[in-house]
C-alpha atoms as a PDB file:
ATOM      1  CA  UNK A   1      99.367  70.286 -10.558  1.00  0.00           C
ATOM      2  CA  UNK A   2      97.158  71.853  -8.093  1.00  0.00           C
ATOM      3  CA  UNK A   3      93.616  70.811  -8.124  1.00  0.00           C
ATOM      4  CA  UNK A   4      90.737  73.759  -7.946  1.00  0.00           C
ATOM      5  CA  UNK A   5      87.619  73.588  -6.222  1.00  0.00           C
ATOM      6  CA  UNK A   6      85.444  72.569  -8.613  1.00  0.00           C
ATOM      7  CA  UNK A   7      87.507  69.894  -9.680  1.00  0.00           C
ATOM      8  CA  UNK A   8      87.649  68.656  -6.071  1.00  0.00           C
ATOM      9  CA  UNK A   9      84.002  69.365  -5.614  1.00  0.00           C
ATOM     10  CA  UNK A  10      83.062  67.121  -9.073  1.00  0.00           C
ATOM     11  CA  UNK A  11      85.394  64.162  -7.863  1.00  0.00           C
ATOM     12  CA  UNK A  12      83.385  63.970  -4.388  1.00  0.00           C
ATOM     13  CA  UNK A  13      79.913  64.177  -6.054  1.00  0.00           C
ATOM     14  CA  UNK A  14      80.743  61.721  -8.166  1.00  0.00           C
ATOM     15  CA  UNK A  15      81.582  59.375  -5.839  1.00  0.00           C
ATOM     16  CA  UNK A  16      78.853  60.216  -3.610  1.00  0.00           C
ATOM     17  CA  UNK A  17      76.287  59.509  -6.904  1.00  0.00           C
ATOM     18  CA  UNK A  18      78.401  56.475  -7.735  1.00  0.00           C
ATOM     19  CA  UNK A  19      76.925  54.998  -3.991  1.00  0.00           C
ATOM     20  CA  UNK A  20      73.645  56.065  -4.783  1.00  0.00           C
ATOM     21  CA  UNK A  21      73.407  54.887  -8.055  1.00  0.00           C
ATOM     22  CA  UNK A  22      74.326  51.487  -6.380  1.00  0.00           C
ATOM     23  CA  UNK A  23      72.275  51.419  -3.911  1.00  0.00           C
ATOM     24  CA  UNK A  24      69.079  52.259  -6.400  1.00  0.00           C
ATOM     25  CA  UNK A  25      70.178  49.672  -8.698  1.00  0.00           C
ATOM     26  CA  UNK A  26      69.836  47.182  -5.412  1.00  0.00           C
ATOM     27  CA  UNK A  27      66.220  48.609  -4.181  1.00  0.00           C
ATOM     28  CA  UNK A  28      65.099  48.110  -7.692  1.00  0.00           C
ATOM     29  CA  UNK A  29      66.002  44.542  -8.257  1.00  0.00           C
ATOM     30  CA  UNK A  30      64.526  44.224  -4.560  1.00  0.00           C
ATOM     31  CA  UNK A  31      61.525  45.750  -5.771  1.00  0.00           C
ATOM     32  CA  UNK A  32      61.499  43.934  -8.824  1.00  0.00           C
ATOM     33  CA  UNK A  33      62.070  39.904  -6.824  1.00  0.00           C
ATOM     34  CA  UNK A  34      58.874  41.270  -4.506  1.00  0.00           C
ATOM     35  CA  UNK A  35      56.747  42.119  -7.559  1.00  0.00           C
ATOM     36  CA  UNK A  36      57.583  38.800  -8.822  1.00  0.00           C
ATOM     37  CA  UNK A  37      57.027  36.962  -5.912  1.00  0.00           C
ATOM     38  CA  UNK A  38      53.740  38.418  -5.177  1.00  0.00           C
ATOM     39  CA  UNK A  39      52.675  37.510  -8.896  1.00  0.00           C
ATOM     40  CA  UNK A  40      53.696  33.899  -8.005  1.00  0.00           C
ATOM     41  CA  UNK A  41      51.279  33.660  -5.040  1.00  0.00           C
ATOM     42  CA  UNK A  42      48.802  35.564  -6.751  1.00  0.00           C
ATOM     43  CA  UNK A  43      49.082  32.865  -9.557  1.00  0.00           C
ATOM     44  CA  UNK A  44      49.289  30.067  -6.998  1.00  0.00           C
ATOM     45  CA  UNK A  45      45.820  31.087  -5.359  1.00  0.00           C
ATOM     46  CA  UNK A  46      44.286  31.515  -8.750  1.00  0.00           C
ATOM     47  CA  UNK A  47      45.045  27.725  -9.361  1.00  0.00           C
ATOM     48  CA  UNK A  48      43.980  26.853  -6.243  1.00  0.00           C
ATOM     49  CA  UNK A  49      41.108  28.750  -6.512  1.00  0.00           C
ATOM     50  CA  UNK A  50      39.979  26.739  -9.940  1.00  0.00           C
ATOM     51  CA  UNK A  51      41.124  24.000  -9.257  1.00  0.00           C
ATOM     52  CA  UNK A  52      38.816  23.328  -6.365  1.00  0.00           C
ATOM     53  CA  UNK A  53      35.811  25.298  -7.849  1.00  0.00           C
ATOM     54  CA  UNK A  54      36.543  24.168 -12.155  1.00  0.00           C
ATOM     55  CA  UNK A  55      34.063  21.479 -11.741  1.00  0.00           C
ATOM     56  CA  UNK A  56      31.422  23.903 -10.135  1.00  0.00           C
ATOM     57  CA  UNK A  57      31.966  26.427 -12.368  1.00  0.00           C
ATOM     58  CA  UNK A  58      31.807  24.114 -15.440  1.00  0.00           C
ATOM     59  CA  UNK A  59      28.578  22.555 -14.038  1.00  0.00           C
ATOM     60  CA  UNK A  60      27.007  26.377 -13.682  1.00  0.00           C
ATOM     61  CA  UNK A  61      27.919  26.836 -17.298  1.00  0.00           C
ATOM     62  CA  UNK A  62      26.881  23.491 -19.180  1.00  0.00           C
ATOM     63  CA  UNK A  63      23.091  23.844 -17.439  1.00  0.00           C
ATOM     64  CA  UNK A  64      22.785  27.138 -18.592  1.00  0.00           C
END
């Protein structure tokens, strides 16, 4: 059976969208561990952040 153009033409984008497909899945679970990560130091700061200034903060609030 001979194979036509189109046929040949389908078989070779497919392929090619197979690799691209791949390769988005990767960038997006890249994309998705440095959204994560960025949330973790974000979160880290934060505690940082009250844990060193709670007591101030607190203070500010009970005398008013």
């Amino acid at each position: 059976m001979v194979k036509r153009y189109w046929q040949v033409h389908v078989n070779a984008e497919s392929k090619k969208n197979k690799k691209s497909k791949r390769g988005q899945v990767m960038l997006e679970y890249v994309v998705a561990l440095g959204v994560f990560m960025a949330m973790v130091v974000l979160c880290a700061m934060l505690l940082y952040a009250f844990k060193s200034y709670g007591g101030r903060v607190l203070s500010l609030m009970a005398s008013a």
